[in-house]
Protein backbone atom coordinates (compact mmCIF):
# COMPACT_ATOMS: atom_id res chain seq x y z
CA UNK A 1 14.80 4.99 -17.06
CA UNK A 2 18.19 7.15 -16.92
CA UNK A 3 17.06 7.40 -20.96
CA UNK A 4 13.85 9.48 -19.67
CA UNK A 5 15.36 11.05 -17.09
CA UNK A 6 17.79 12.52 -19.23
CA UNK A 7 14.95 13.56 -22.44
CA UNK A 8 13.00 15.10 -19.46
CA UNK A 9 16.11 17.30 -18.43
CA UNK A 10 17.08 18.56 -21.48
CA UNK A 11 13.51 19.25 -22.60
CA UNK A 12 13.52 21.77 -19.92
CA UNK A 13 15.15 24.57 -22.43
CA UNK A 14 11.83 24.72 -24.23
CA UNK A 15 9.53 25.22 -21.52
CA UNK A 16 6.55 27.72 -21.88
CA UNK A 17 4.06 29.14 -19.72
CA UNK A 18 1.00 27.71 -19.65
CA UNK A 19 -2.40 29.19 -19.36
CA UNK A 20 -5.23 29.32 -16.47
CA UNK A 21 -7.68 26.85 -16.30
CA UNK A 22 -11.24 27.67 -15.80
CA UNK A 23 -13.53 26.30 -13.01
CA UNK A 24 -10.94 27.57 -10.79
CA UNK A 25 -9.37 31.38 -8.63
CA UNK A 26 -6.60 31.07 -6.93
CA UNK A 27 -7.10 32.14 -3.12
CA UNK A 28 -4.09 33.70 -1.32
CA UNK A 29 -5.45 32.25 2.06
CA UNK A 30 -5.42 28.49 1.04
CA UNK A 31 -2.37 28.77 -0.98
CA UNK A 32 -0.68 30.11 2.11
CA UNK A 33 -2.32 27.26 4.27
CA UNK A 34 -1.10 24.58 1.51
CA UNK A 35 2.35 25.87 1.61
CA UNK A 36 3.15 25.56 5.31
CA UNK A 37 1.05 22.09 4.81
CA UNK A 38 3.88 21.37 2.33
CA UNK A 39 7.19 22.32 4.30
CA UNK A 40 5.72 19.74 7.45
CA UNK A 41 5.05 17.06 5.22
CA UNK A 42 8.57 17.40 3.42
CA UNK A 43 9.94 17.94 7.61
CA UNK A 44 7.66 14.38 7.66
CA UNK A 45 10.34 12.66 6.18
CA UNK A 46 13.47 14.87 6.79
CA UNK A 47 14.43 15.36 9.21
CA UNK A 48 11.91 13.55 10.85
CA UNK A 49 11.49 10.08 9.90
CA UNK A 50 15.12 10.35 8.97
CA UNK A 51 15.60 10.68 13.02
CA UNK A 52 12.80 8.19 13.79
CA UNK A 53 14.18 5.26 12.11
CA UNK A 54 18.05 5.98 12.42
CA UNK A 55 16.99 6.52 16.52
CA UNK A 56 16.02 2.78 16.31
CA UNK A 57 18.94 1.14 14.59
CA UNK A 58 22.32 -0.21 15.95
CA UNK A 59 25.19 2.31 16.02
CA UNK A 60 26.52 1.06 12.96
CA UNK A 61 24.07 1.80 10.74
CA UNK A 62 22.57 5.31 12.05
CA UNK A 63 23.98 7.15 8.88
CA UNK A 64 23.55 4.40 6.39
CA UNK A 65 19.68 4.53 7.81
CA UNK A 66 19.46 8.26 7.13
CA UNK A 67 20.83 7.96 4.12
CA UNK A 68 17.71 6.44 3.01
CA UNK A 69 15.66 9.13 3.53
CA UNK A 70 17.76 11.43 1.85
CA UNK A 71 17.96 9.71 -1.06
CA UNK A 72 14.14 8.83 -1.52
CA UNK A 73 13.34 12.53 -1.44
CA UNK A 74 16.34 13.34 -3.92
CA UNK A 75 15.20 10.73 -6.41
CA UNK A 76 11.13 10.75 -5.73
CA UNK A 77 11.25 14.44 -6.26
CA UNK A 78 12.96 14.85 -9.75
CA UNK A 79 11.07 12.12 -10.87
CA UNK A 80 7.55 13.20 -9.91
CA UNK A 81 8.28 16.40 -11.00
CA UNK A 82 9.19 15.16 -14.58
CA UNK A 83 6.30 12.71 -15.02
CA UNK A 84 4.82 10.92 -11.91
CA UNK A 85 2.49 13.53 -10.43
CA UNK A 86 1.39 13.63 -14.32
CA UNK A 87 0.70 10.34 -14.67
CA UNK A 88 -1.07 10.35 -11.04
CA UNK A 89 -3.27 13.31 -11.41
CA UNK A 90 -4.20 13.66 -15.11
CA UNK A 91 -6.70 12.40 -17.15
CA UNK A 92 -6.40 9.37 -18.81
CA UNK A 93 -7.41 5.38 -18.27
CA UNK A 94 -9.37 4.23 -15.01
CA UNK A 95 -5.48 2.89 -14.41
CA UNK A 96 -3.32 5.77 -15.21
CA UNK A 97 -2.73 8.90 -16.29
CA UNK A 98 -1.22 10.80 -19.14
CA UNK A 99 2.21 13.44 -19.88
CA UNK A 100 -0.47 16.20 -20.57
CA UNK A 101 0.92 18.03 -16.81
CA UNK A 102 4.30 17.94 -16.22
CA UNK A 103 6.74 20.92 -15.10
CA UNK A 104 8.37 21.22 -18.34
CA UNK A 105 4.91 21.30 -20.45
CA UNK A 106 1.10 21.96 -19.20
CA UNK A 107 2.04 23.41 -15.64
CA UNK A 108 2.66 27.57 -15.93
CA UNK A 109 2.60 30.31 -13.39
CA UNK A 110 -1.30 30.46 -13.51
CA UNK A 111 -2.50 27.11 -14.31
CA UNK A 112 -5.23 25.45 -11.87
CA UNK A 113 -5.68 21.57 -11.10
CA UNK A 114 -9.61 20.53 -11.29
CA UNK A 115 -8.69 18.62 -7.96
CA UNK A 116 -7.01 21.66 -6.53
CA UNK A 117 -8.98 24.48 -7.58
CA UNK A 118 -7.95 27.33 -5.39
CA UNK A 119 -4.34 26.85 -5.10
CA UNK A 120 -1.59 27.10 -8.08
CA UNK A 121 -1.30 23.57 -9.44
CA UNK A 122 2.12 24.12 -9.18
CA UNK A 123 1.70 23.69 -5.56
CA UNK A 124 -0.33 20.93 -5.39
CA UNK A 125 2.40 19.11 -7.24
CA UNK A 126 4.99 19.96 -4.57
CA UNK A 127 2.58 18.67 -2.27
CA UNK A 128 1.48 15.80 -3.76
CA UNK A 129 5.33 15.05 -3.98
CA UNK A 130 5.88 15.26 -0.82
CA UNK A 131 3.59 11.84 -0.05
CA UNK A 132 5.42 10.44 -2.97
CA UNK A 133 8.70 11.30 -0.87
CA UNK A 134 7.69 9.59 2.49
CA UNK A 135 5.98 6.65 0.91
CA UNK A 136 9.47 5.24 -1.07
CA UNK A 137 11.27 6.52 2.78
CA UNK A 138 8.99 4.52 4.74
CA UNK A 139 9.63 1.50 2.78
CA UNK A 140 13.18 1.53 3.81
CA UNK A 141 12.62 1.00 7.36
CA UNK A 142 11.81 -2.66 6.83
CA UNK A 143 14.99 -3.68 5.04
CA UNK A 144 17.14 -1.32 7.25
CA UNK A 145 20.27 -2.19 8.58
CA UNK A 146 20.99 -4.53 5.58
CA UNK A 147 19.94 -3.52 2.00
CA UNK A 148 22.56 -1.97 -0.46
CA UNK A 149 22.20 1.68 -0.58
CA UNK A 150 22.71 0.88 -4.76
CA UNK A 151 20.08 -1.79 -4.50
CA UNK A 152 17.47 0.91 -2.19
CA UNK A 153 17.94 4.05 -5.37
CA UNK A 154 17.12 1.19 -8.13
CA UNK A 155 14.14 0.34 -5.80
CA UNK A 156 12.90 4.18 -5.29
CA UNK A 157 13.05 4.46 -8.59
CA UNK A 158 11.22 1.91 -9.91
CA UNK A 159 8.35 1.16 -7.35
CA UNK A 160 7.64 5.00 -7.81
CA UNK A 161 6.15 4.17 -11.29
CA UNK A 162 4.93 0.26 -10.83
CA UNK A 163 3.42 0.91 -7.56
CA UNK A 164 2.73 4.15 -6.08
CA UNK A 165 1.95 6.38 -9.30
CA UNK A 166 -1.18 3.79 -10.60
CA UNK A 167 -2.40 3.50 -7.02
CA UNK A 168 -2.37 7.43 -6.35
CA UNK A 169 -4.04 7.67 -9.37
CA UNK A 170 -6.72 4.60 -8.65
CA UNK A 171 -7.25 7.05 -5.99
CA UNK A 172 -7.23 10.45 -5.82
CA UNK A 173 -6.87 10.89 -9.99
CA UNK A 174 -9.96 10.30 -10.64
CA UNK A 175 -8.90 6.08 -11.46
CA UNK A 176 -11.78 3.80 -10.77
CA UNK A 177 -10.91 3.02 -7.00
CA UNK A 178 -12.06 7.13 -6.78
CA UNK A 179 -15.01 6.19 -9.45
CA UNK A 180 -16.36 3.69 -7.04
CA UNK A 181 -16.56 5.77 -4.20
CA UNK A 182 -13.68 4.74 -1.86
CA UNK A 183 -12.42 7.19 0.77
CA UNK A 184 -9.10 8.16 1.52
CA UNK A 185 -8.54 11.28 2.84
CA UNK A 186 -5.01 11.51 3.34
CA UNK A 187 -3.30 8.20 2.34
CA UNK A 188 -4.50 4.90 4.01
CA UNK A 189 -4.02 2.99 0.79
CA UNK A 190 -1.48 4.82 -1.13
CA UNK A 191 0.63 5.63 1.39
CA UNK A 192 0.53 3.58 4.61
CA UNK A 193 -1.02 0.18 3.50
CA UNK A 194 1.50 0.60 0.34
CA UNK A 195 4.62 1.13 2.72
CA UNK A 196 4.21 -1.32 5.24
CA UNK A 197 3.40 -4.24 2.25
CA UNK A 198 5.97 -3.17 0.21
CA UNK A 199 8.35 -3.44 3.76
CA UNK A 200 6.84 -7.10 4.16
CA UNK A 201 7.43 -7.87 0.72
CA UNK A 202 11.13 -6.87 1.12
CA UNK A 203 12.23 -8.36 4.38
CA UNK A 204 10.52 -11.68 3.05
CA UNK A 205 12.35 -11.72 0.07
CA UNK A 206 15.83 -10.00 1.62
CA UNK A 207 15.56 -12.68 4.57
CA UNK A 208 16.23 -11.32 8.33
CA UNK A 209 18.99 -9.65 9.20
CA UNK A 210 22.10 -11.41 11.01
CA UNK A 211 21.86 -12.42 14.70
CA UNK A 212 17.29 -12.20 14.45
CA UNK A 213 16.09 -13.36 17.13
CA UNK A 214 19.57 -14.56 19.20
CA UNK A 215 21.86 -11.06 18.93
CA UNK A 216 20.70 -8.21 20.86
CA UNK A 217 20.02 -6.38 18.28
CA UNK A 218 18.10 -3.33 20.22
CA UNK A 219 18.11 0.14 19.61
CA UNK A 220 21.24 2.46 20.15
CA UNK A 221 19.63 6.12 20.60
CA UNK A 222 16.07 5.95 20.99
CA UNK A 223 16.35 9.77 21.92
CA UNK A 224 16.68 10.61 18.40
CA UNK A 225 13.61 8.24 17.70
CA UNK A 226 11.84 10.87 19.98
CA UNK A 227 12.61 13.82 18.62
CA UNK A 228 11.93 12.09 14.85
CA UNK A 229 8.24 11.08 16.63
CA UNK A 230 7.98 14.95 17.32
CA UNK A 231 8.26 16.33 14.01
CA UNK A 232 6.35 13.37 12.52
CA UNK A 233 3.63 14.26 14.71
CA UNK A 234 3.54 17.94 14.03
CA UNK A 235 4.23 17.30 10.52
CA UNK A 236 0.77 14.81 10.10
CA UNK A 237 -1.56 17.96 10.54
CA UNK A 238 -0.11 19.62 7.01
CA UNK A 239 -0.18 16.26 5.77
CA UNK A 240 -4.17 15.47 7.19
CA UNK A 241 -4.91 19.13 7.48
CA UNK A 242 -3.51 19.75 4.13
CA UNK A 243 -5.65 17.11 2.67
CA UNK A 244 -8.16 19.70 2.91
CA UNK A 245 -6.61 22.02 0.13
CA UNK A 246 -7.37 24.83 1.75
CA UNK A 247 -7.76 26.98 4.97
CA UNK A 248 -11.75 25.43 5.99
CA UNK A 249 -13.67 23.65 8.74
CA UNK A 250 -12.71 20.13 7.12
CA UNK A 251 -8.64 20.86 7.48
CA UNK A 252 -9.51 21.63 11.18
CA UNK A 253 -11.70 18.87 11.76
CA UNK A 254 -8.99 16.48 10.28
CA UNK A 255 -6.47 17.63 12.69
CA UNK A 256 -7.91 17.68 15.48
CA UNK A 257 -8.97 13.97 14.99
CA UNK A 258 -5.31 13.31 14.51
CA UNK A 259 -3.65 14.42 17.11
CA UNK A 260 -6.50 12.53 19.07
CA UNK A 261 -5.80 9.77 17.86
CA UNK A 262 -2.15 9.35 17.75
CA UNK A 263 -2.71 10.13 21.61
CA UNK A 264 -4.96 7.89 22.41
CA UNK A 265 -2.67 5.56 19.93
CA UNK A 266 -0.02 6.29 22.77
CA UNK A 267 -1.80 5.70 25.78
CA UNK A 268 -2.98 2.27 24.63
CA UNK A 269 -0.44 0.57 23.16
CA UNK A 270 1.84 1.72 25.95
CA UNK A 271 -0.87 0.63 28.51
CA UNK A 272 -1.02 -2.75 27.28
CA UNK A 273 2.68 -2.56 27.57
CA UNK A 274 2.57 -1.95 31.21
CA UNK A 275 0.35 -4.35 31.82
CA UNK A 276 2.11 -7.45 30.02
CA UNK A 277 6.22 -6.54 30.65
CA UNK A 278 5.50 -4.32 33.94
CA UNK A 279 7.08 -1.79 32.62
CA UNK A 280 6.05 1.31 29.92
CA UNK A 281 8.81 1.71 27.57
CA UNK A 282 9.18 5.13 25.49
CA UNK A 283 9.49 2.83 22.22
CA UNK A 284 6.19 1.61 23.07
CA UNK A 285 4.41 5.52 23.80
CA UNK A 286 6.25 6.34 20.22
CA UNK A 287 5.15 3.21 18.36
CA UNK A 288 1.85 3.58 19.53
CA UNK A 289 1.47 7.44 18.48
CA UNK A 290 2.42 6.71 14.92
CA UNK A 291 -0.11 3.70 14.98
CA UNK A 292 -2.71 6.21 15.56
CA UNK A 293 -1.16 8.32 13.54
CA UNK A 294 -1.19 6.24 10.13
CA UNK A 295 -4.88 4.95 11.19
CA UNK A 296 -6.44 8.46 11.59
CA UNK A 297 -4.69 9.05 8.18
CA UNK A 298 -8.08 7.76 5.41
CA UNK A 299 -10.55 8.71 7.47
CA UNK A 300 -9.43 12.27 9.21
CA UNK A 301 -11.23 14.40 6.82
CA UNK A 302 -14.73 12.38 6.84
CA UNK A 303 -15.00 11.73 10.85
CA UNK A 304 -15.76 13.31 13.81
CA UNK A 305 -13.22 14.50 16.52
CA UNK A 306 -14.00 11.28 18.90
CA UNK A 307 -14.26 9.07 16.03
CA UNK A 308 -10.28 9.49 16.32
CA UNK A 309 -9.86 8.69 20.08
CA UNK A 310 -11.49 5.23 18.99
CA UNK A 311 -9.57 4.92 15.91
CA UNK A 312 -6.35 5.67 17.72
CA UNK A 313 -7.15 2.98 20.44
CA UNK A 314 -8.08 0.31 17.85
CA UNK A 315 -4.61 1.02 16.44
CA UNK A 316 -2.76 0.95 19.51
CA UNK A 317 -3.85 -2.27 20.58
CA UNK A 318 -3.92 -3.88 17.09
CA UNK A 319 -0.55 -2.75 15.87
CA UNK A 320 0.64 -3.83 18.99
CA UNK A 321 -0.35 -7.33 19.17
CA UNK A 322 1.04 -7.09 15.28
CA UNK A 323 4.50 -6.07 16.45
CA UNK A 324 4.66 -8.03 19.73
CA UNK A 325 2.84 -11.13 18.99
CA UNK A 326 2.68 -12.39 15.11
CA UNK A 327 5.62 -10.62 14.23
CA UNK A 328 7.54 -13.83 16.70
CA UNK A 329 5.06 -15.58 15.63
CA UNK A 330 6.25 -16.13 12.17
CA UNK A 331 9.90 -15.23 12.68
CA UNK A 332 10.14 -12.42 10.04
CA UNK A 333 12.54 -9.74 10.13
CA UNK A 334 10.76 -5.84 9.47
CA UNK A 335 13.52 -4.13 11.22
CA UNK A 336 11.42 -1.27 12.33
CA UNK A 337 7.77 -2.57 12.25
CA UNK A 338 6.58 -0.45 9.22
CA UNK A 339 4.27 -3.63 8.03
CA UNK A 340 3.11 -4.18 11.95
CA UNK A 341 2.52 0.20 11.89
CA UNK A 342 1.81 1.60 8.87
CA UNK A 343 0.52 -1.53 7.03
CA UNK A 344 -1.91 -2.58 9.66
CA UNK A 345 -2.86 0.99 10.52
CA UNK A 346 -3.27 1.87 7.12
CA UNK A 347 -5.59 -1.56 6.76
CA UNK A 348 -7.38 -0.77 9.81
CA UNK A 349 -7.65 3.30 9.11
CA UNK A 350 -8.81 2.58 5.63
CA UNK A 351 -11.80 -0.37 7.09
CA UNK A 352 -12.90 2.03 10.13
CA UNK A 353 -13.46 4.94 7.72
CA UNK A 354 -16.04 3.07 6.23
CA UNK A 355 -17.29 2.39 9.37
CA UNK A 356 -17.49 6.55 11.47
CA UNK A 357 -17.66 8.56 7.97
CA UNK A 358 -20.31 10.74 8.86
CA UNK A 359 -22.45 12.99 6.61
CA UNK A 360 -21.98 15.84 8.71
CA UNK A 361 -18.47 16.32 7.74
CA UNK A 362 -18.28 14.86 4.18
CA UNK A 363 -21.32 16.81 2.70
CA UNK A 364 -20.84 20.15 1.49
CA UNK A 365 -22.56 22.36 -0.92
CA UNK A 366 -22.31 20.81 -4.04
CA UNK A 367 -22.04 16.83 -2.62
CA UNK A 368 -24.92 15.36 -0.70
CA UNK A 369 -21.84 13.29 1.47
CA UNK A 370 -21.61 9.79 2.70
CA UNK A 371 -22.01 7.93 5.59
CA UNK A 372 -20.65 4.94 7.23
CA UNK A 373 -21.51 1.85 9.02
CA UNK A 374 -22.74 3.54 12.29
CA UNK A 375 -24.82 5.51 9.97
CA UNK A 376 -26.70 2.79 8.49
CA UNK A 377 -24.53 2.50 4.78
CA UNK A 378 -22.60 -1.07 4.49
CA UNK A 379 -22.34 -0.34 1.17
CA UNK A 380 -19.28 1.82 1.99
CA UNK A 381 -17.71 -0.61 4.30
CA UNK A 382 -17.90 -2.71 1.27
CA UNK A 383 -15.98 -0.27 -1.12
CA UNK A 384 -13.48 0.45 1.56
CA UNK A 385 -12.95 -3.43 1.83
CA UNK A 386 -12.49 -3.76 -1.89
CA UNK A 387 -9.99 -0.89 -2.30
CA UNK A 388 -7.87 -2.14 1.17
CA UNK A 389 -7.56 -5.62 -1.30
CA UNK A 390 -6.90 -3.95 -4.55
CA UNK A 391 -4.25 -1.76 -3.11
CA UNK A 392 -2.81 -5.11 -1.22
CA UNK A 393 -2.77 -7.55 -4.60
CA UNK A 394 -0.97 -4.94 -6.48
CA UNK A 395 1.53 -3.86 -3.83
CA UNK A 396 2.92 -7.35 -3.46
CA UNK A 397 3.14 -8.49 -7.07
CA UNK A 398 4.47 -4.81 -8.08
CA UNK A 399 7.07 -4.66 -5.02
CA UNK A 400 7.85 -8.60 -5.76
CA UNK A 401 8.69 -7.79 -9.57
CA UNK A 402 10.21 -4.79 -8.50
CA UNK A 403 12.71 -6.91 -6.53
CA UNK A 404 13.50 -8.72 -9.23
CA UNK A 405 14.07 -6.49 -11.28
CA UNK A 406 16.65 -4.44 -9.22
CA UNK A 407 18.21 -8.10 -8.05
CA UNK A 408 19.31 -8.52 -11.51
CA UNK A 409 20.95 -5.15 -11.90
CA UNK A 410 22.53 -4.72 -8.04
CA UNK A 411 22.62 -7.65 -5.59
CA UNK A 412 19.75 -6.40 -2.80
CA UNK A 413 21.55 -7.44 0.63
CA UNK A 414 24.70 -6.21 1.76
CA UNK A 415 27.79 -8.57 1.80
CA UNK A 416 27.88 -10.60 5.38
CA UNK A 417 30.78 -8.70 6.26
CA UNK A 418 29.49 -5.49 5.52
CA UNK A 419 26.28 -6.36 7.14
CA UNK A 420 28.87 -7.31 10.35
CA UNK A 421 30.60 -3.96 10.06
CA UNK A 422 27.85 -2.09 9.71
CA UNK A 423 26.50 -0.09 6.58
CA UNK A 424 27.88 2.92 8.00
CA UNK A 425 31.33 2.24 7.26
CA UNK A 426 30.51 -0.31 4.27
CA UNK A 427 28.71 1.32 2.32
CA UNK A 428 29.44 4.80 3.30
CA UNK A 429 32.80 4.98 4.29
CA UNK A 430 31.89 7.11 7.53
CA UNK A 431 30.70 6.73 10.96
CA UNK A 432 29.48 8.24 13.84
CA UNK A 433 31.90 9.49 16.54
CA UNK A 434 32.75 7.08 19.74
């Protein structure tokens, strides 16, 4: 890997400008629309899930948790700048791309993507890197508070290309889960159900952290948690909206269905709260927002605005009982619920879309739409079932291999010490102020 990293570098002294592509104009308006869309999904992950997750973390390990997310968008973006958004979005196999559009060859000042075609296709690669960014980030949040910062870059690194890269191209690069029709506007397989498996996968095989389930082990500064839950919620309309690929009715349409739902998300999961411990807690209103959130996420652009209060709901009470109820259930440690979140809303997101997508919103001029269950088409509940247990199957045998693999370079888990003293000081050598 540092091999290609390092050919890829130092090919960057013979890069040329490449030429237009036809079928597509570039159009000022949606290019401006696509780069604000960019700069809140890049805010998605810093600063804002870097202050979601390090707001739910002990003292000792606020840094070492933000840490994380600066790293995954360090390492994520060189590499899918070099090759990954290539391999995701080119032609090539049902299962992968090719090297025909990197930023060193086949990308110029006034080249067009055939899946972007009013925008530069230079920025829909930033964009499409910033998913790449907050899907490695996310995965952290399950293994937080105990996996080697050594052991977490190893891991970006390589689950970028076994994992993410084949499924974003299975899915929006023209790969056969795209072929057979599945729909996912924004990321309910690649990026949600991905995360919160992979985050499964890695607290299983990392083991829970010391003190689960005897040490209070609660949050230190949920405040910051807030503010993170802020700019994640702002920054899911560029990354619904921006879905879209332009300034149109279907961008609007997807975020007002968002912010629906990660409201209603928010008012359930915190009512059911309430109603079981007698008490609403702010981690539950936040929890419960981002449920909705990552649910709204595959079906935003196809659905109708109150299609997302009920998605949102769904998610706040089944991400709930997720995090609340089999999470104790079976004793495992994901240290800040991305599996019982993201994974289950992704799953859920992903099923429902097949279940509101309405031909009002997906048809357009040139494509006669689809429809969902409540419009009389099982057929694409079916193809949304098939693509929620393709993405699944891979993500745990690429994430498990992946784990492996890094295991035999770097140990994965911090020492028990460090783990004791916190990562902070560990594996940093810093820490917060008293």
């Amino acid at each position: 890997m540092l091999k290609i990293i390092a050919t890829t570098l130092g090919a960057a002294l013979f890069v040329t400008p490449a030429v237009a592509q036809e079928g597509g104009k570039i159009d000022a308006a949606d290019t401006g629309f696509m780069i604000v869309a960019t700069a809140l999904v890049l805010m998605m992950t810093l600063p804002g899930l870097a202050l979601f997750y390090s707001g739910m973390v002990r003292k000792k390990n606020i840094l070492a948790t933000m840490a994380q997310s600066l790293v995954a968008t360090a390492i994520v973006s060189i590499l899918w700048g070099a090759v990954g958004y290539s391999l995701a979005f080119t032609e090539g196999t049902p299962y992968i791309g090719s090297l025909s559009r990197t930023l060193l060859e086949g990308v110029g000042v006034d080249t067009i993507s055939p899946l972007a075609k009013t925008i530069p296709e230079i920025l829909f690669v930033a964009y499409q890197m910033t998913f790449a960014v907050i899907t490695c980030a996310l995965v952290g949040g399950s293994v937080a508070e105990r996996m080697k910062f050594s052991a977490f870059m190893l891991f970006c690194v390589s689950w970028l290309f076994v994992v993410y890269i084949p499924s974003a191209h299975w899915v929006w690069g023209g790969g056969f889960l795209q072929k057979m029709g599945l729909l996912d506007f924004a990321g309910g397989t690649v990026v949600h159900i991905n995360a919160g498996v992979a985050g499964l996968v890695a607290a299983l095989v990392m083991g829970n952290r010391q003190g689960f389930g005897r040490e209070n082990l609660s949050p230190f500064d949920l405040s910051l948690a807030v503010i993170g839950t802020g700019l994640l919620w702002v920054g899911w309309f560029g990354f619904n909206g921006g879905s879209a690929l332009g300034a149109n009715s279907r961008a609007v349409f997807a975020i007002v269905a968002t912010h629906l739902a990660a409201c209603a998300g928010a008012l359930v999961w915190s009512g059911l709260e309430w109603i079981e411990r007698g008490k609403p807690s702010v981690l539950g209103v936040i929890s419960g927002a981002v449920a909705g959130l990552g649910a709204i996420t595959p079906a935003s652009g196809y659905i109708l605005p109150w299609h997302g209060v009920v998605i949102g709901a769904l998610a706040g009470g089944v991400c709930y009982w997720f995090c609340t109820v089999v999470k104790h259930r079976f004793q495992y440690d994901d240290t800040l619920d991305v599996f019982g979140v993201h994974g289950v809303g992704g799953i859920l997101g992903t099923l429902l879309a097949g279940v509101f997508a309405t031909r009002a919103i997906t048809a357009s001029a040139d494509d006669p739409g689809v429809s969902g269950l409540l419009e009389g088409d099982a057929h694409q509940f079916l193809v949304q079932a098939i693509g929620v247990g393709v993405t699944i199957v891979w993500c745990v045998v690429g994430t498990y291999v992946v784990l492996k693999l890094v295991a035999m370079v770097t140990p994965l888990r911090a020492r028990s010490d460090e783990e004791r003293e916190g990562l902070d000081i560990a594996l940093h050598g810093e820490a917060l102020h008293q």
